[in-house]
Every structure is written in C-alpha cells, then in structure tokens.
N, C-alpha and C. Protein backbone atom coordinates (compact mmCIF):
# COMPACT_ATOMS: atom_id res chain seq x y z
N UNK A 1 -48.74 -68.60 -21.76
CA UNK A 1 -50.03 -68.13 -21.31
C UNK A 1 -50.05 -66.60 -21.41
N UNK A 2 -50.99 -66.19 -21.90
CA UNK A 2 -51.22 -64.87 -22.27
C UNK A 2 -51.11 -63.83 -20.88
N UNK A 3 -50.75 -62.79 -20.75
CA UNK A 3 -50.56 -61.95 -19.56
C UNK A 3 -51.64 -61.71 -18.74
N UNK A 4 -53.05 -61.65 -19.54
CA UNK A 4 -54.13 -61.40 -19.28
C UNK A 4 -54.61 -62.30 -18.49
N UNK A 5 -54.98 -63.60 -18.81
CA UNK A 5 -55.51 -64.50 -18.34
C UNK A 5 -54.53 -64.82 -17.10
N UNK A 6 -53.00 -64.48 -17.40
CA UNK A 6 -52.31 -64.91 -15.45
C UNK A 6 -53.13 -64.05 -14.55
N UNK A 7 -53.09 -62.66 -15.23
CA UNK A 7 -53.57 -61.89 -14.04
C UNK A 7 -55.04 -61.95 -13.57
N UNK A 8 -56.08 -62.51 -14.77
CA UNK A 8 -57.25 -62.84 -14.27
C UNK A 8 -57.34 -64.50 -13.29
N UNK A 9 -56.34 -65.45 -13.36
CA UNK A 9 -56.13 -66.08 -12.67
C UNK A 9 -56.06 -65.64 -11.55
N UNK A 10 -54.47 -65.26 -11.10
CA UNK A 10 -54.25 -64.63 -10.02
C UNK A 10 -55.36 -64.10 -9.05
N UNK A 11 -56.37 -63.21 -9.96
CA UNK A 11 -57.60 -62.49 -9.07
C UNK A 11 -57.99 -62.97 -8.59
N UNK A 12 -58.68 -64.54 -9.38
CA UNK A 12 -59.48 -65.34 -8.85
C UNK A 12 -58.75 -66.12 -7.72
N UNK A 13 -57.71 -66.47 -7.94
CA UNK A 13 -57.31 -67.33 -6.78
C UNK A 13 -57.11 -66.47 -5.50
N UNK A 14 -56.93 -65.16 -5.58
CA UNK A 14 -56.94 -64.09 -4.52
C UNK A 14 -58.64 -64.27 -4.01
N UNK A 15 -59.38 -63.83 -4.75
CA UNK A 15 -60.73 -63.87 -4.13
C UNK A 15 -61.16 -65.65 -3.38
N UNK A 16 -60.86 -66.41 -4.24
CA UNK A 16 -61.14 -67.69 -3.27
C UNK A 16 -60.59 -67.78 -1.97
N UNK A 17 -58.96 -67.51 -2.34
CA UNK A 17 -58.44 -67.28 -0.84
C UNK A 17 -58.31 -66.62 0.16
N UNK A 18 -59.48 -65.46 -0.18
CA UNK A 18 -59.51 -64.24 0.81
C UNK A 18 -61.51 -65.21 1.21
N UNK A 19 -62.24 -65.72 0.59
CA UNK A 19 -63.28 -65.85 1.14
C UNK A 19 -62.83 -67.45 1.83
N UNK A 20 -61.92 -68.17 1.90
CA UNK A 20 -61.86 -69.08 2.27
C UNK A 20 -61.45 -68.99 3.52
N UNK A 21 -59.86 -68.17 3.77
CA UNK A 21 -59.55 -67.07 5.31
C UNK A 21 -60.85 -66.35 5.96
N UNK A 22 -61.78 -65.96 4.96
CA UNK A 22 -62.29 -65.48 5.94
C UNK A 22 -63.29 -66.21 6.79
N UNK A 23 -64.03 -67.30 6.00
CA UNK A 23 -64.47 -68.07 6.31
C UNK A 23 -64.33 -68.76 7.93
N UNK A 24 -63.06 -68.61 7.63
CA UNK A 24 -61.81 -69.53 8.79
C UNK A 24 -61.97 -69.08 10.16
N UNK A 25 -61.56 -67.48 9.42
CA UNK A 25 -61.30 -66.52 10.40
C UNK A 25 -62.66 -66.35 11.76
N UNK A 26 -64.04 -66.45 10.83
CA UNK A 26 -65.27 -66.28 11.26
C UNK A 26 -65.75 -67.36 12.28
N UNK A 27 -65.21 -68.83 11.66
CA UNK A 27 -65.39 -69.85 12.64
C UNK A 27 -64.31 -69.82 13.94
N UNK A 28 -63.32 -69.00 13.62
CA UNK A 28 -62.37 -68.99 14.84
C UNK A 28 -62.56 -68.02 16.13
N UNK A 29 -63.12 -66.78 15.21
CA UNK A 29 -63.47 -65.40 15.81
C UNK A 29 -64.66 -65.16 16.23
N UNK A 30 -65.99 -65.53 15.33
CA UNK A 30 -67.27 -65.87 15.35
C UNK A 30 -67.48 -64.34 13.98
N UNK A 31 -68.70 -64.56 13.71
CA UNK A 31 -68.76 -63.59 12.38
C UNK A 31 -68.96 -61.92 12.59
N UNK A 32 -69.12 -61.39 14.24
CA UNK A 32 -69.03 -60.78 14.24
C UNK A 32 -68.10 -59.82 14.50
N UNK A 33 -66.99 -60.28 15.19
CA UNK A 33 -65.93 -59.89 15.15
C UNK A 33 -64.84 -60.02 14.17
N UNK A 34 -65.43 -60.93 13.38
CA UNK A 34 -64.71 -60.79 11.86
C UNK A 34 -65.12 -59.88 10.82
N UNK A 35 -66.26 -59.57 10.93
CA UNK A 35 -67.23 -58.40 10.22
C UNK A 35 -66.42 -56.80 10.88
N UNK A 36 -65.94 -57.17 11.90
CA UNK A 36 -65.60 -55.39 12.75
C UNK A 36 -64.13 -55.85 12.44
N UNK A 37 -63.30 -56.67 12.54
CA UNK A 37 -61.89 -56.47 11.91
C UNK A 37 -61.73 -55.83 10.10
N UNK A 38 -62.80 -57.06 9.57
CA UNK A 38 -63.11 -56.27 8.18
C UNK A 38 -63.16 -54.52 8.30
N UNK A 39 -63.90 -53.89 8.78
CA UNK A 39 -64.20 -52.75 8.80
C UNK A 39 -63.24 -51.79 9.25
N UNK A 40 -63.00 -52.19 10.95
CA UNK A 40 -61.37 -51.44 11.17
C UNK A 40 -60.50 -51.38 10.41
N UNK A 41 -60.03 -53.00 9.40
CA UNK A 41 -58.77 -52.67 8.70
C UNK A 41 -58.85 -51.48 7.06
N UNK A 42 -60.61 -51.37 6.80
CA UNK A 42 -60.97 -50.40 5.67
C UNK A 42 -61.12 -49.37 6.52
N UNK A 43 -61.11 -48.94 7.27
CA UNK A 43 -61.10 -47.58 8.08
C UNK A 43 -59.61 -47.23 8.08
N UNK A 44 -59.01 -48.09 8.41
CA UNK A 44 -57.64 -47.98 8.67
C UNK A 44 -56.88 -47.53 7.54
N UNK A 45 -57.59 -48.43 6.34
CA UNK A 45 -56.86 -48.05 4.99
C UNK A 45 -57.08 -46.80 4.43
N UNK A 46 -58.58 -46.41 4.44
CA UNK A 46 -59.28 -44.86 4.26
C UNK A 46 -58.19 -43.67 4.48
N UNK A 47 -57.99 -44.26 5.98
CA UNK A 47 -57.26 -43.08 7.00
C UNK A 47 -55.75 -43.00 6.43
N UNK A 48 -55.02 -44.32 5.99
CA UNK A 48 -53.75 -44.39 5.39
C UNK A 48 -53.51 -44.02 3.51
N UNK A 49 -54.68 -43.49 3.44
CA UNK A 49 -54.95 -43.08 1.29
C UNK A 49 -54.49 -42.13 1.80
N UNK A 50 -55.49 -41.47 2.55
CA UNK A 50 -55.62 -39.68 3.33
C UNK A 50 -54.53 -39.20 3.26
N UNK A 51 -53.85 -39.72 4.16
CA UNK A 51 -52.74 -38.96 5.06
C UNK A 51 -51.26 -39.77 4.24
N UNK A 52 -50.94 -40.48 3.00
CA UNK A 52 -50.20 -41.07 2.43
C UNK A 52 -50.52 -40.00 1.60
N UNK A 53 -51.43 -39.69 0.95
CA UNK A 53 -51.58 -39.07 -0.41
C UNK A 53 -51.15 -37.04 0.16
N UNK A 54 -51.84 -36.91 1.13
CA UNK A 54 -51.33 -35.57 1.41
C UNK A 54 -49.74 -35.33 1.73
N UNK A 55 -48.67 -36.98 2.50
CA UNK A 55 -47.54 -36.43 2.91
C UNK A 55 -47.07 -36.66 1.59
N UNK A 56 -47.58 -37.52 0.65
CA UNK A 56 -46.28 -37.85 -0.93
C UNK A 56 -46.50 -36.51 -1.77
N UNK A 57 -47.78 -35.70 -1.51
CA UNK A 57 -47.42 -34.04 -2.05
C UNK A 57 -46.57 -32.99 -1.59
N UNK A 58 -46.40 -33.20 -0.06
CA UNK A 58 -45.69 -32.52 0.45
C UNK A 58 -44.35 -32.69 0.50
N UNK A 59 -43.85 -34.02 0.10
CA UNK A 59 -42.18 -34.76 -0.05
C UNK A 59 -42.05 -33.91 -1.48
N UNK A 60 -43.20 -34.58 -2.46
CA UNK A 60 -43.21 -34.03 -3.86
C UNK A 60 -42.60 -32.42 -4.06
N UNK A 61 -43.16 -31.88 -3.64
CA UNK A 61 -43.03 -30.58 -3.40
C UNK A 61 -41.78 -29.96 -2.71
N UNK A 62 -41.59 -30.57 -1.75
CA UNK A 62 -40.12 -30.39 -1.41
C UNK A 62 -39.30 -30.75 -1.57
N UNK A 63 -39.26 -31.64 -2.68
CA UNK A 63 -38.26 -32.06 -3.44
C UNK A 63 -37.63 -31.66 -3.97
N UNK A 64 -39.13 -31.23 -5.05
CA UNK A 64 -38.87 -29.95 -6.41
C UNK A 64 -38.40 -28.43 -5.84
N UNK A 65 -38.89 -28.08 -4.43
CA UNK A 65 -37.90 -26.98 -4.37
C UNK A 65 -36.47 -26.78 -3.79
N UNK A 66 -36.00 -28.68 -3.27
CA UNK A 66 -34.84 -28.31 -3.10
C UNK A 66 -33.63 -28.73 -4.30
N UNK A 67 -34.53 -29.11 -5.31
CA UNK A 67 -33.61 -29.47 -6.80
C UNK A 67 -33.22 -31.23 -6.46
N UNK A 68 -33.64 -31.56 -5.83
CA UNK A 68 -34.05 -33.27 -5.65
C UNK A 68 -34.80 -34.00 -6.68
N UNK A 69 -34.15 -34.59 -7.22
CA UNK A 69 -35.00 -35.81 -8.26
C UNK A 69 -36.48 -35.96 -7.23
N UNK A 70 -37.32 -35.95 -8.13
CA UNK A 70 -38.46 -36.83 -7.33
C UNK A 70 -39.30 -37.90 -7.58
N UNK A 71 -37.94 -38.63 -7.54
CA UNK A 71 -38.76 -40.22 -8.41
C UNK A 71 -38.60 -41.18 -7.02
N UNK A 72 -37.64 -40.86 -5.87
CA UNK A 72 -38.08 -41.69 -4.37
C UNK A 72 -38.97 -41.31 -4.02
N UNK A 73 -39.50 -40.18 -3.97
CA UNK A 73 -40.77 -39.36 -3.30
C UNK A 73 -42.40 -40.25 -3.89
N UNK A 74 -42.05 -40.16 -4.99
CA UNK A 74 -43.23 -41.08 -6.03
C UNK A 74 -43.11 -42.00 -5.42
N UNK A 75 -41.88 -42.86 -5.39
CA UNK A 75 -42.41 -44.53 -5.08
C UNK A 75 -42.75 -44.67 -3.81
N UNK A 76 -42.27 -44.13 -2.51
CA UNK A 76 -42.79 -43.62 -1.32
C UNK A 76 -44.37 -43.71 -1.42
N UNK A 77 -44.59 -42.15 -1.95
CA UNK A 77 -45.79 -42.26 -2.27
C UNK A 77 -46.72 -43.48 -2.92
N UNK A 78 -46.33 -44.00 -3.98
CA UNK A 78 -47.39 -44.78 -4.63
C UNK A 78 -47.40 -45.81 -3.75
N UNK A 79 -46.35 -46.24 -2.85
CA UNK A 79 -46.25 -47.52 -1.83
C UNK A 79 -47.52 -47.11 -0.09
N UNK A 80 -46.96 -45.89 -0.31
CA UNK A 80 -48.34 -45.99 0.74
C UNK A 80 -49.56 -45.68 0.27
N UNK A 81 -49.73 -44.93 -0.60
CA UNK A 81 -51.16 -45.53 -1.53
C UNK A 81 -51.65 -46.82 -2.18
N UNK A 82 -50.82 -47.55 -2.14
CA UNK A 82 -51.29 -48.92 -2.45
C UNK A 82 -51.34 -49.50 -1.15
N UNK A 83 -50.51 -49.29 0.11
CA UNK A 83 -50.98 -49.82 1.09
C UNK A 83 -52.02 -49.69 2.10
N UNK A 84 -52.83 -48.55 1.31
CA UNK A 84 -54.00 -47.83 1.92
C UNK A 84 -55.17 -48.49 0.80
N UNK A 85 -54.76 -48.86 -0.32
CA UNK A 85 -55.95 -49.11 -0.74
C UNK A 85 -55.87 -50.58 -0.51
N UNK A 86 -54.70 -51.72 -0.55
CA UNK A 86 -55.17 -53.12 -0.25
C UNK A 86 -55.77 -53.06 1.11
N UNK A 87 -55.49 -52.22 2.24
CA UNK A 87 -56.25 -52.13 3.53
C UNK A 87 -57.77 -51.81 3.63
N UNK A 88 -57.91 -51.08 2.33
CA UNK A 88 -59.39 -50.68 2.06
C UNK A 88 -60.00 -51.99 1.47
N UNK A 89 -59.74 -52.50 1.36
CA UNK A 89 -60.37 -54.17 0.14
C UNK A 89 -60.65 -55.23 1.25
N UNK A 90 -61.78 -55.41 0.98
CA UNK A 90 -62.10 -56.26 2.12
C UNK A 90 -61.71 -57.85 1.87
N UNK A 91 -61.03 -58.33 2.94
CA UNK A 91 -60.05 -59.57 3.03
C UNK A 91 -58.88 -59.19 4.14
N UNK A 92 -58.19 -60.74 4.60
CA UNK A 92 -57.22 -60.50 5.05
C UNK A 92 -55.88 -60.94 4.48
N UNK A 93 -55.86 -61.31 3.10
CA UNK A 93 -54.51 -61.62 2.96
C UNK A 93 -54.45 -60.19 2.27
N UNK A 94 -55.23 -59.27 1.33
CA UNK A 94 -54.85 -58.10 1.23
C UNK A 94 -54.38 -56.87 2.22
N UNK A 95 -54.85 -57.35 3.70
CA UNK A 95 -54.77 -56.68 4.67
C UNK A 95 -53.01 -56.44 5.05
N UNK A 96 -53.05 -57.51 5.11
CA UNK A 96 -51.20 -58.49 5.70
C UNK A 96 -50.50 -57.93 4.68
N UNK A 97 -50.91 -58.08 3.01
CA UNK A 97 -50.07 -57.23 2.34
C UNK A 97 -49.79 -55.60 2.35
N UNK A 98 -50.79 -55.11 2.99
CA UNK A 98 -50.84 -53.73 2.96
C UNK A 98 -50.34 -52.90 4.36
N UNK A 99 -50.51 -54.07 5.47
CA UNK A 99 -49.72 -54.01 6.82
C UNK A 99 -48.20 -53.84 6.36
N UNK A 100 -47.94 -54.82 6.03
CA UNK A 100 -46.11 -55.11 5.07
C UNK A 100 -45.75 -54.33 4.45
N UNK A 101 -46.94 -53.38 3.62
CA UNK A 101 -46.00 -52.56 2.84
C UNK A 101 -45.91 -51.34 3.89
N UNK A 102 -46.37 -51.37 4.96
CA UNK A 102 -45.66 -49.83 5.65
C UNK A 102 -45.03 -50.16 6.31
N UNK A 103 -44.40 -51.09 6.37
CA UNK A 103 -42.79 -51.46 7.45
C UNK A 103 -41.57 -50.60 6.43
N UNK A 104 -41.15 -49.70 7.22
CA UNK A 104 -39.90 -49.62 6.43
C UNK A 104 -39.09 -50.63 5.23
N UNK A 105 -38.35 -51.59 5.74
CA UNK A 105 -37.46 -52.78 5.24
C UNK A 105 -37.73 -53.02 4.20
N UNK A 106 -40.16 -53.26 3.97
CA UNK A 106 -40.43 -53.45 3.10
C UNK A 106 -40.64 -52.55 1.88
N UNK A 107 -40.93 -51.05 3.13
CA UNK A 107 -40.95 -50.35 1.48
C UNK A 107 -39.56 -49.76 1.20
N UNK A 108 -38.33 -50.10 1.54
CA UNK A 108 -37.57 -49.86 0.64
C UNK A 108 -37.25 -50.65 -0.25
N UNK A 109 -37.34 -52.33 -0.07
CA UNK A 109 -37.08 -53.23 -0.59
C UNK A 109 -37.94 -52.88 -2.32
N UNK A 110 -39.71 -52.10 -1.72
CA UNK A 110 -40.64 -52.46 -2.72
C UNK A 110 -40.09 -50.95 -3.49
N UNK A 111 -39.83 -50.17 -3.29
CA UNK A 111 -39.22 -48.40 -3.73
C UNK A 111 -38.42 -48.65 -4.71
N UNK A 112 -37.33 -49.80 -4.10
CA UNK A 112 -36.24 -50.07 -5.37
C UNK A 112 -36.72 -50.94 -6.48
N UNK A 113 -37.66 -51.61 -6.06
CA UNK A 113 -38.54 -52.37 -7.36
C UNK A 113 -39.36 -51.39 -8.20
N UNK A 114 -40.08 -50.44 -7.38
CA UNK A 114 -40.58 -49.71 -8.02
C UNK A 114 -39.73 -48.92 -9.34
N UNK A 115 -39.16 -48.17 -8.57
CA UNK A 115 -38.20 -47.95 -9.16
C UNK A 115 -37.47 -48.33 -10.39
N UNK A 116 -37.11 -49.52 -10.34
CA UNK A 116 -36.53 -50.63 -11.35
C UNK A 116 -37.15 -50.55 -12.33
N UNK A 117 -38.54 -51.00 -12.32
CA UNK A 117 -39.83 -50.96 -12.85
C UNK A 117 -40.17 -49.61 -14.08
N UNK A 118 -40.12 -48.67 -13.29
CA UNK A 118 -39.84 -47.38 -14.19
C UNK A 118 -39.05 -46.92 -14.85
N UNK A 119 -37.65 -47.28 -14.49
CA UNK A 119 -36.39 -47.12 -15.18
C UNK A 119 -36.37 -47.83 -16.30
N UNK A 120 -37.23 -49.32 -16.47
CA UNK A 120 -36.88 -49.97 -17.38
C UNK A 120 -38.01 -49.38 -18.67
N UNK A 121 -38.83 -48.71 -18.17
CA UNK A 121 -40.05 -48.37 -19.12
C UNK A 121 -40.07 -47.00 -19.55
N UNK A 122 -39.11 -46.47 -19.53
CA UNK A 122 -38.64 -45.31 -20.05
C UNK A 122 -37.25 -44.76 -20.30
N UNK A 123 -37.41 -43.54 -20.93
CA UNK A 123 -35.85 -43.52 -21.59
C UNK A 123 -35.16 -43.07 -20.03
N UNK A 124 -33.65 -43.25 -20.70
CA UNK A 124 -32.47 -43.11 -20.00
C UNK A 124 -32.52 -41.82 -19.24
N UNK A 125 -32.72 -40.74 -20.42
CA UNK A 125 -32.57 -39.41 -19.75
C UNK A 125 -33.67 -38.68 -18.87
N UNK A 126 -35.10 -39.49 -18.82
CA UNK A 126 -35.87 -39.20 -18.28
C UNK A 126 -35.95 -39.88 -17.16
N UNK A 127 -35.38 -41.23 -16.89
CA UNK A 127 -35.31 -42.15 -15.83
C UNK A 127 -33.64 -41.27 -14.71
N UNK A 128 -33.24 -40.37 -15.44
CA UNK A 128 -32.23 -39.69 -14.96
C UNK A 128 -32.78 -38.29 -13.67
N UNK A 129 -33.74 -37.94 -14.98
CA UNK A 129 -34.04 -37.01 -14.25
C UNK A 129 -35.28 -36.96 -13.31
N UNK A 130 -35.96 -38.22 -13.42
CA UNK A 130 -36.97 -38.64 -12.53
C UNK A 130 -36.40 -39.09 -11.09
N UNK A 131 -35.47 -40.10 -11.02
CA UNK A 131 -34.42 -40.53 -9.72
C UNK A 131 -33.10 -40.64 -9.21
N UNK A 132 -32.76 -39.36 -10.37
CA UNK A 132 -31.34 -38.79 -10.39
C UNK A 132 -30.52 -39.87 -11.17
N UNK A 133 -29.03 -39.49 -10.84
CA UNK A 133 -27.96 -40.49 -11.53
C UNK A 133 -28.63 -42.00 -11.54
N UNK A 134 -28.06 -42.47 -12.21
CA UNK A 134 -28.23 -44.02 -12.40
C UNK A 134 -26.81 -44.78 -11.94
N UNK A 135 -26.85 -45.63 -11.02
CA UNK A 135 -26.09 -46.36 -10.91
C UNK A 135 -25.77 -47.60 -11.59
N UNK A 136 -24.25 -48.15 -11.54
CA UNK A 136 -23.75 -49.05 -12.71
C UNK A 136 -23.02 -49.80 -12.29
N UNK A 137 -23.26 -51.13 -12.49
CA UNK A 137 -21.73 -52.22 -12.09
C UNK A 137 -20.76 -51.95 -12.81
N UNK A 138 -19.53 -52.04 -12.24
CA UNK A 138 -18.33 -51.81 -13.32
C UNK A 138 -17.66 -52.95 -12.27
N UNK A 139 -16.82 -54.21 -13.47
CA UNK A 139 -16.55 -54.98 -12.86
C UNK A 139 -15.41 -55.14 -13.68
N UNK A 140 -14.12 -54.98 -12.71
CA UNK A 140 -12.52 -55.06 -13.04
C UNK A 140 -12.08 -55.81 -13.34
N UNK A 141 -11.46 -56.29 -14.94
CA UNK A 141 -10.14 -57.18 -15.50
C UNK A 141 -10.37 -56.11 -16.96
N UNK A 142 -9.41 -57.34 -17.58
CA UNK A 142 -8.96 -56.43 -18.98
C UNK A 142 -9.54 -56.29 -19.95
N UNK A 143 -9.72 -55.06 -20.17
CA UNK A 143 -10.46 -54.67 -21.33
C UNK A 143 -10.20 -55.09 -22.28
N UNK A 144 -11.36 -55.32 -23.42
CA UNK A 144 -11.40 -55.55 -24.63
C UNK A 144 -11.02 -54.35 -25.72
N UNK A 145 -9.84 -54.75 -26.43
CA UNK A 145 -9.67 -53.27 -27.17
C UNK A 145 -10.17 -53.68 -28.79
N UNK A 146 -11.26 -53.07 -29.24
CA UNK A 146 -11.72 -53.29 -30.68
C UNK A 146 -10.66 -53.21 -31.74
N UNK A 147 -10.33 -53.95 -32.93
CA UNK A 147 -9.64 -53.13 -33.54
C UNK A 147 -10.29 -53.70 -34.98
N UNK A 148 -10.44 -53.16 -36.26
CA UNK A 148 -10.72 -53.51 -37.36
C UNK A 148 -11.24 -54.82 -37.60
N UNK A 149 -9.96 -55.38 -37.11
CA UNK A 149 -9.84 -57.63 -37.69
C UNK A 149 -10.02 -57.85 -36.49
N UNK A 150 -10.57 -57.75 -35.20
CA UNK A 150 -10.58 -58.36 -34.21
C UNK A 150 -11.44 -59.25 -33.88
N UNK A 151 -11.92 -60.71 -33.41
CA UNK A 151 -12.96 -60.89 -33.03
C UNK A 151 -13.63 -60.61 -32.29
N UNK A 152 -15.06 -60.51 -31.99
CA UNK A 152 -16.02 -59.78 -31.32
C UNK A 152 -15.55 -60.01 -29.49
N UNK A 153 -15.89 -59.65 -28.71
CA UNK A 153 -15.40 -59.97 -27.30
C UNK A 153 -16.35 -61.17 -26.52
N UNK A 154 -15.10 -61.53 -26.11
CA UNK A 154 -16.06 -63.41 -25.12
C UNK A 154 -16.91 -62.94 -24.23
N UNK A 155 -17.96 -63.29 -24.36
CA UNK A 155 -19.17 -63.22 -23.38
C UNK A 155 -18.76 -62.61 -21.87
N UNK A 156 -19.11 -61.67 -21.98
CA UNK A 156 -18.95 -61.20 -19.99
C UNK A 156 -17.48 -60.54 -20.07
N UNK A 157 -16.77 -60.44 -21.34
CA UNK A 157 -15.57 -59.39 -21.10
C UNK A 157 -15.85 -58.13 -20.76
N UNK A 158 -15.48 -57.50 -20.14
CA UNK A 158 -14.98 -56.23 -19.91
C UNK A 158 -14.39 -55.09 -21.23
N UNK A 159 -15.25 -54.65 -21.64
CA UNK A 159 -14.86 -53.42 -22.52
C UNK A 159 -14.85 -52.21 -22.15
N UNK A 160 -13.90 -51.42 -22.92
CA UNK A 160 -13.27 -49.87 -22.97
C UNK A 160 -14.43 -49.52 -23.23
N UNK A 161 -14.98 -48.21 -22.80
CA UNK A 161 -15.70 -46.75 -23.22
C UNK A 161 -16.35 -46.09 -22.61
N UNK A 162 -17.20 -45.43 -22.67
CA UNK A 162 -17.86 -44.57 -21.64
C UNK A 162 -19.43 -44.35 -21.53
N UNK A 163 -19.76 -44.61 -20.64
CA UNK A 163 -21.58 -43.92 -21.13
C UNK A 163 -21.71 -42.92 -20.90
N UNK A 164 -22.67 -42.90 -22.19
CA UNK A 164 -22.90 -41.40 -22.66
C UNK A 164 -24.73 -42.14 -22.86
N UNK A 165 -24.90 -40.06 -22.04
CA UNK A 165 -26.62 -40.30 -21.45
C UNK A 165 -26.88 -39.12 -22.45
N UNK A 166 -27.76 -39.56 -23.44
CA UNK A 166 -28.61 -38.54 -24.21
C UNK A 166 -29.80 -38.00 -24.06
C-alpha cells in the first residue's frame, strides 16, 4: 500500500475516532462542558506553542554558545511544539497524545526516536555534528581477519577495523 494512502487512512480513522469520543464524551459530560474542555485543552496548547517555541530558542542558543551539539535541543524543542499543536486540534485522543508528550519518560523515549529519525536521513558527518558523537554496539568474540583467498565472513561475525567519519 502506497505511503500516501496509509497516511490518508490513518487521518481518517483519527477524525472518526476523535468525533466518535467526542460524541461519547458529550453524552457523558453533556455538550457543554465538552465544548469548554475542547477549548481549555486549545488554550492550553496555544499557551504550550508559546512558551515551547521561545524556551527551544533559548536551549538553541545556549547550546551554540557553549559548543554543545544542538540536535537534543531541536528534538526537545520540536516535541513540545508538536505537543502544543496536537493540544491545539480539537479532539481528545489528540489531546492525551499531546498531554504524553510532555511527561518527561515520554519525551525522552520520543527525543531518541526523533533523533534516530534524523540520523538516518542524513549524512554521517552532519548527523555528528548536529547530536554530537554517535554511538555504536561493539560486540566481543573473534575477529574476522580478511585475507586474499578467504571466504567472505558468517553472518553476524565480528570484524577488524575502524570507523572512519568523513
């Protein structure tokens, strides 16, 4: 299935299931106090763009002047800007997602995805200098030593050499 059409799926099944909750919500709550939660949680989100987008300039910034990669500062940032704008979108399962993403636990969990994410979509040396060193499994038994006539190495051996970041 084409990428396009998952994600236009996805939408749709988001919008059914945000008017179906709310639906829910309205017969549980009555519609007007579901109408003023709607609104508090886009006030709420407004207030969390604001004040997300002014502190990820100020991390930004002090990053760059203390010679800090600033590629945690970004995902920081873009994590509470996305959790300010699903709070702005009227619904509540976007709400719950955007509550979640400002728990700590979650945005580090979502930082290192982020993260991941970017590393994989750009080069080495720029993914270096965006979130500093790169970390690496190195996993201990005996190396494979190449030699001329050798056969190629068994799946998941362990080989000699070094990385080298260009």
């Amino acid at each position: 299935m084409p990428r396009l059409s998952v994600v236009g799926v996805g939408l749709l099944l988001t919008v059914v299931a945000e008017i179906v909750l709310f639906v829910l919500v309205a017969h549980w709550l009555g519609v007007g106090v579901t109408i003023l939660l709607v609104l508090a949680t886009s006030l709420l989100g407004a207030w969390i763009v604001r004040t997300a987008g002014l502190r990820a300039w100020r991390r930004l910034r002090a990053a760059g002047m203390a010679g800090r990669p600033p590629g945690p500062e970004v995902s920081r940032g873009l994590l509470g800007l996305l959790s300010g704008l699903l709070l702005v979108l009227p619904g509540f399962l976007t709400d719950v997602v955007g509550l979640a993403l400002l728990a700590p636990p979650v945005q580090q969990v979502a930082g290192r995805g982020v993260q991941r994410f970017a590393e994989r979509r750009m080069s080495s040396a720029a993914a270096g200098d965006l979130f500093g060193p790169r970390r690496v499994r190195v996993r201990r038994g005996e190396a494979y030593h190449p030699t001329p006539d050798a056969p190629p190495p068994p799946d998941g051996a362990p080989i000699e050499g070094e990385i080298i970041d260009r």
